[in-house]
Protein backbone atom coordinates (compact mmCIF):
# COMPACT_ATOMS: atom_id res chain seq x y z
CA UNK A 1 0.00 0.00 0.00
CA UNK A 2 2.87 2.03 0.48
CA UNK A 3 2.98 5.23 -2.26
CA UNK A 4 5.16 7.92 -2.98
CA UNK A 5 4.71 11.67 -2.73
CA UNK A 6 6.89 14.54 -2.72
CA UNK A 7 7.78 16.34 0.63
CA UNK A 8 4.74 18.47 0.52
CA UNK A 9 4.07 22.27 -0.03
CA UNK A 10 2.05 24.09 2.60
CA UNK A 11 -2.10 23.60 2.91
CA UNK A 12 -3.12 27.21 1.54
CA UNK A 13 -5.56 27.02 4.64
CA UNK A 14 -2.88 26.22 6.53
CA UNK A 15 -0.54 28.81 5.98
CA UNK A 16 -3.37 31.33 6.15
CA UNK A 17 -3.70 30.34 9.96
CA UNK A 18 -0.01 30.47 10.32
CA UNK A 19 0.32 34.10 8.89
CA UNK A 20 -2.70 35.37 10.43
CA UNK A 21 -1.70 33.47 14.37
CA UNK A 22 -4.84 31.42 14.59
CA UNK A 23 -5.16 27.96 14.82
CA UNK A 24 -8.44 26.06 12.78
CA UNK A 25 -9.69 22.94 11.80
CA UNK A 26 -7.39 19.25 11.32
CA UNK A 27 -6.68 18.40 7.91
CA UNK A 28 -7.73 14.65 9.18
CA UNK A 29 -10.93 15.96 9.46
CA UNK A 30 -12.46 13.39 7.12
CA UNK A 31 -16.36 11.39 7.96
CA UNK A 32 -16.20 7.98 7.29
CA UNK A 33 -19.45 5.94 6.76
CA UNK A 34 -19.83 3.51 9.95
CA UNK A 35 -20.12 0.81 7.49
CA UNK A 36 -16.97 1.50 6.01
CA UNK A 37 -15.25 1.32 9.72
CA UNK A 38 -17.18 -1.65 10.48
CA UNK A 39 -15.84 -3.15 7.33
CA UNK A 40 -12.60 -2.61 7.92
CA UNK A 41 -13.23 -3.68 11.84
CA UNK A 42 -14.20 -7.24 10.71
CA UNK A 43 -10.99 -7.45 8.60
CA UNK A 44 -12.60 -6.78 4.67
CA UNK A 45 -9.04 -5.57 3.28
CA UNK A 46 -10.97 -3.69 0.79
CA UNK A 47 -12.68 -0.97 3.02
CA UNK A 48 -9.26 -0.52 4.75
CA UNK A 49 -7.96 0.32 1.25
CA UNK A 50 -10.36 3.40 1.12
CA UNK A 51 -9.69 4.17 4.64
CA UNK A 52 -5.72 4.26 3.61
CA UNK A 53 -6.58 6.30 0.48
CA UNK A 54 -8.56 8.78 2.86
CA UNK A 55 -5.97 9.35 5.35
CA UNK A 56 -2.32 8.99 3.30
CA UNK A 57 -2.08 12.52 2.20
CA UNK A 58 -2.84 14.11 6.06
CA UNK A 59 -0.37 11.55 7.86
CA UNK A 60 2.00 11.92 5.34
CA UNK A 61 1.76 15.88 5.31
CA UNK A 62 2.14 15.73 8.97
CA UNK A 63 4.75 13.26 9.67
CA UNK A 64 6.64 14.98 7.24
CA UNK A 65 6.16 19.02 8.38
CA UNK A 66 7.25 17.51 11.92
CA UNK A 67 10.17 15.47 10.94
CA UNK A 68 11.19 17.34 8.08
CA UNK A 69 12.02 14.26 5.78
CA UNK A 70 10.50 12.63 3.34
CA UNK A 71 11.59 8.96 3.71
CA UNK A 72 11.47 8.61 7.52
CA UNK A 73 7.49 10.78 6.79
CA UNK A 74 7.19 7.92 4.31
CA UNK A 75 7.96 5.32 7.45
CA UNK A 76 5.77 6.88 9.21
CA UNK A 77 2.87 6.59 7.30
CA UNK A 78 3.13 2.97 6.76
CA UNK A 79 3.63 2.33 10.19
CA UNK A 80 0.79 4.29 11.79
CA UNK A 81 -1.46 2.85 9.31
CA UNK A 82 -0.31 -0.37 10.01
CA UNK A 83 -1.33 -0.16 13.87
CA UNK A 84 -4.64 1.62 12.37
CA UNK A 85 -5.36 -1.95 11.10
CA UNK A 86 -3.88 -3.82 13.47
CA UNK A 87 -5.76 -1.85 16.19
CA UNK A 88 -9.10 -1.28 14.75
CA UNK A 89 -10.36 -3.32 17.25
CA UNK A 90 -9.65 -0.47 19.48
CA UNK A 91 -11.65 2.07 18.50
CA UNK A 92 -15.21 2.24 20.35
CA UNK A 93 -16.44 5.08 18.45
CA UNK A 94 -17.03 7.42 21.18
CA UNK A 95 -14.77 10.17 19.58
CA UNK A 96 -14.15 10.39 15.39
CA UNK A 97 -12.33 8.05 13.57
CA UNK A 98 -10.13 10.79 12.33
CA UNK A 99 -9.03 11.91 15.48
CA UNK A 100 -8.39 8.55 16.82
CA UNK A 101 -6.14 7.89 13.59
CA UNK A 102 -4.39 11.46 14.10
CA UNK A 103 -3.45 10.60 17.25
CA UNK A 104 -1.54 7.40 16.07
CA UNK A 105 0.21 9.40 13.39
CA UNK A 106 1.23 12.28 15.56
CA UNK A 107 2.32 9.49 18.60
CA UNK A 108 4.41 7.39 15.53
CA UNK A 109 5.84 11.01 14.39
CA UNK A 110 6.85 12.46 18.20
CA UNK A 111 8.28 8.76 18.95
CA UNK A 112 10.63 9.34 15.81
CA UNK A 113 11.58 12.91 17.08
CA UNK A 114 12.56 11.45 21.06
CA UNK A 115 14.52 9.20 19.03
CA UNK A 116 16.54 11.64 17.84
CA UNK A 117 17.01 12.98 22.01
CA UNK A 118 16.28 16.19 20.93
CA UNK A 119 16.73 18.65 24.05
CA UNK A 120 13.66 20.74 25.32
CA UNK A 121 14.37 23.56 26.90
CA UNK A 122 11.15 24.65 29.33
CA UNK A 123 11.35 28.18 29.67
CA UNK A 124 8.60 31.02 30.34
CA UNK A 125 6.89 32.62 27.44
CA UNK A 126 6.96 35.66 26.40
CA UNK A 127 5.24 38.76 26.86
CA UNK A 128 2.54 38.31 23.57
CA UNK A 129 2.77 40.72 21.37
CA UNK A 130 -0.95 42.65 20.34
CA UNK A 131 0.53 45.15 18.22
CA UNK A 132 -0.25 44.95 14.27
CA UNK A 133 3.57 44.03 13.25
CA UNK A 134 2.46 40.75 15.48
CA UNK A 135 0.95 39.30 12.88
CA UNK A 136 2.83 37.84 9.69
CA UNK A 137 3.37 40.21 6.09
CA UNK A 138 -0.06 39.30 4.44
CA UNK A 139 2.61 38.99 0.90
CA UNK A 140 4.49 36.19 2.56
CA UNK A 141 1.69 34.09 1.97
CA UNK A 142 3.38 32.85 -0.97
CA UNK A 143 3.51 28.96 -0.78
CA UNK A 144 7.26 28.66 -1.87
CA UNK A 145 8.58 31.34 0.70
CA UNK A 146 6.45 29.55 3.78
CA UNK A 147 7.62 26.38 3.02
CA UNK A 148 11.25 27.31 2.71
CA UNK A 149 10.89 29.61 5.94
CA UNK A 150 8.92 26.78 7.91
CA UNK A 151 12.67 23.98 6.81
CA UNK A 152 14.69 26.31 8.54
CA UNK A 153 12.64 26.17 12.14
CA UNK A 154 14.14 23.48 14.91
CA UNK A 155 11.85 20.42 14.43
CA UNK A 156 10.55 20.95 17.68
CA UNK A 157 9.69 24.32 16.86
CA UNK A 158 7.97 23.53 13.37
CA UNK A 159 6.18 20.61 15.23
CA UNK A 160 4.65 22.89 17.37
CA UNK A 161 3.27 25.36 15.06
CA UNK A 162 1.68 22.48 12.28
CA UNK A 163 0.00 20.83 15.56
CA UNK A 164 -1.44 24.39 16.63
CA UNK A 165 -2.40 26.10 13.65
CA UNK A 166 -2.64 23.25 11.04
CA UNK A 167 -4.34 20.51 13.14
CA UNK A 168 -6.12 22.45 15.24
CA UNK A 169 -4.21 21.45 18.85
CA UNK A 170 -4.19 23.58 21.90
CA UNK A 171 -1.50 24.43 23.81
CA UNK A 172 -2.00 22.15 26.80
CA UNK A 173 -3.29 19.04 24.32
CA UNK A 174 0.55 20.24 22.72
CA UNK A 175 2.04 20.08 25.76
CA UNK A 176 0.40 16.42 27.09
CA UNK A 177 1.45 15.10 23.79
CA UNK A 178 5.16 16.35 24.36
CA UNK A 179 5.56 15.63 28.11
CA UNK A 180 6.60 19.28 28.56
CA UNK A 181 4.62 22.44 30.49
CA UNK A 182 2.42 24.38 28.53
CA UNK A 183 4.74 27.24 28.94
CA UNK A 184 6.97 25.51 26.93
CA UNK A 185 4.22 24.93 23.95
CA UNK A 186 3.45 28.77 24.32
CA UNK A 187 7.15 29.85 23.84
CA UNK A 188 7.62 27.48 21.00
CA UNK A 189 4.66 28.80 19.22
CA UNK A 190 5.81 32.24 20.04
CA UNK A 191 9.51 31.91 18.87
CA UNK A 192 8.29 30.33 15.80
CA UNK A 193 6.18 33.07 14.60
CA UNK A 194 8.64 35.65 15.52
CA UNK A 195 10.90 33.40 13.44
CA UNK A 196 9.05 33.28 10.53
CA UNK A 197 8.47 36.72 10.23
CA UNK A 198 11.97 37.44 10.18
CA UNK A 199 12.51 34.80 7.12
CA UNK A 200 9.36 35.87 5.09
CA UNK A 201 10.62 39.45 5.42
CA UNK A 202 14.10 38.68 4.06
CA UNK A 203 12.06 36.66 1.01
CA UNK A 204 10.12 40.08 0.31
CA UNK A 205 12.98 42.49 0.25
CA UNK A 206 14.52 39.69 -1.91
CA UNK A 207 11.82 39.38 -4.37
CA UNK A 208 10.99 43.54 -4.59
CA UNK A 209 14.86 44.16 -5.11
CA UNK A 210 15.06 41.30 -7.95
């Protein structure tokens, strides 16, 4: 079942929510007919086919935003949708499919990133900032200039921000997921932005001096 994609560009939804500091609705938000589930449940290899065709392109995208490569994105995708099957059992229905399935992507993606031992450092956030220049350059919006910004963000950082604004997490369902404080979601989030801007204003002066 396993396909190929390139590393992907940004949502256009999503990077709306980035540049305007909101977060908004997951991209696994996808209904699935209980028959189709139930299908699936009792093993019918078929209806897991359409369940994998569903859900490839929003574990993918996210496995690969977080970890920032495309093969170990592509591992991830087969693996999380192997415990989907494996584990179908599982799910009760008292919550959506989609979410239940996010959550194994996002727990196969984070257990790839402790791998790596990366180093959290819990500090207090920062004052927020209210003040119009807050917000990102509404003409960084460009899809090329976000994405290239967003590869040059920490993982951890990056992880943050596509959990908050692209899939819709708070900061204390962040911070859970993470084993760290919600400060330490808050400041990520906040660093990121201020990050970004920075980048996205360098592409600008770039492109109007060119």
């Amino acid at each position: 079942m396993r396909r190929i994609f390139a590393l992907p560009g940004c949502d256009p939804n999503a990077a709306r929510r980035i540049l305007e500091g909101v977060n908004g609705p997951s991209s696994f938000a996808i209904d699935l007919p209980a028959s189709l589930i139930e299908r699936a449940r009792r093993g019918d290899h078929a209806a897991f086919e359409q369940i994998y065709r569903r859900f490839e392109r929003p574990v993918y995208t996210l496995a690969a935003r977080m970890l920032g490569d495309a093969d170990e994105a592509m591992e991830v995708l087969h693996d999380a949708m192997l415990k989907v099957f494996q584990r179908l059992a599982e799910f009760r229905g008292e919550a959506p499919f989609w979410g239940w399935l996010r959550q194994v992507a996002v727990n196969e993606a984070l257990m790839r990133l402790r791998k790596r031992r990366l180093d959290y450092v819990d500090e207090l956030p920062e004052p927020e900032a209210h003040e119009p220049s807050a917000l990102l350059p509404p003409a960084a919006a460009e899809a090329g200039a976000l994405n290239r910004a967003l590869e040059q963000l920490s993982v951890t950082t990056r992880s943050v921000l596509w959990l908050y604004h692209a899939e819709g997490y708070t900061h204390e369902e962040i911070a859970a997921q993470m084993g760290r404080s919600i400060s330490f979601s808050k400041t990520q989030l906040l660093r990121g932005t201020r990050r970004l801007r920075e980048l996205l204003k360098v592409d600008e002066e770039a492109t109007a001096h060119a």
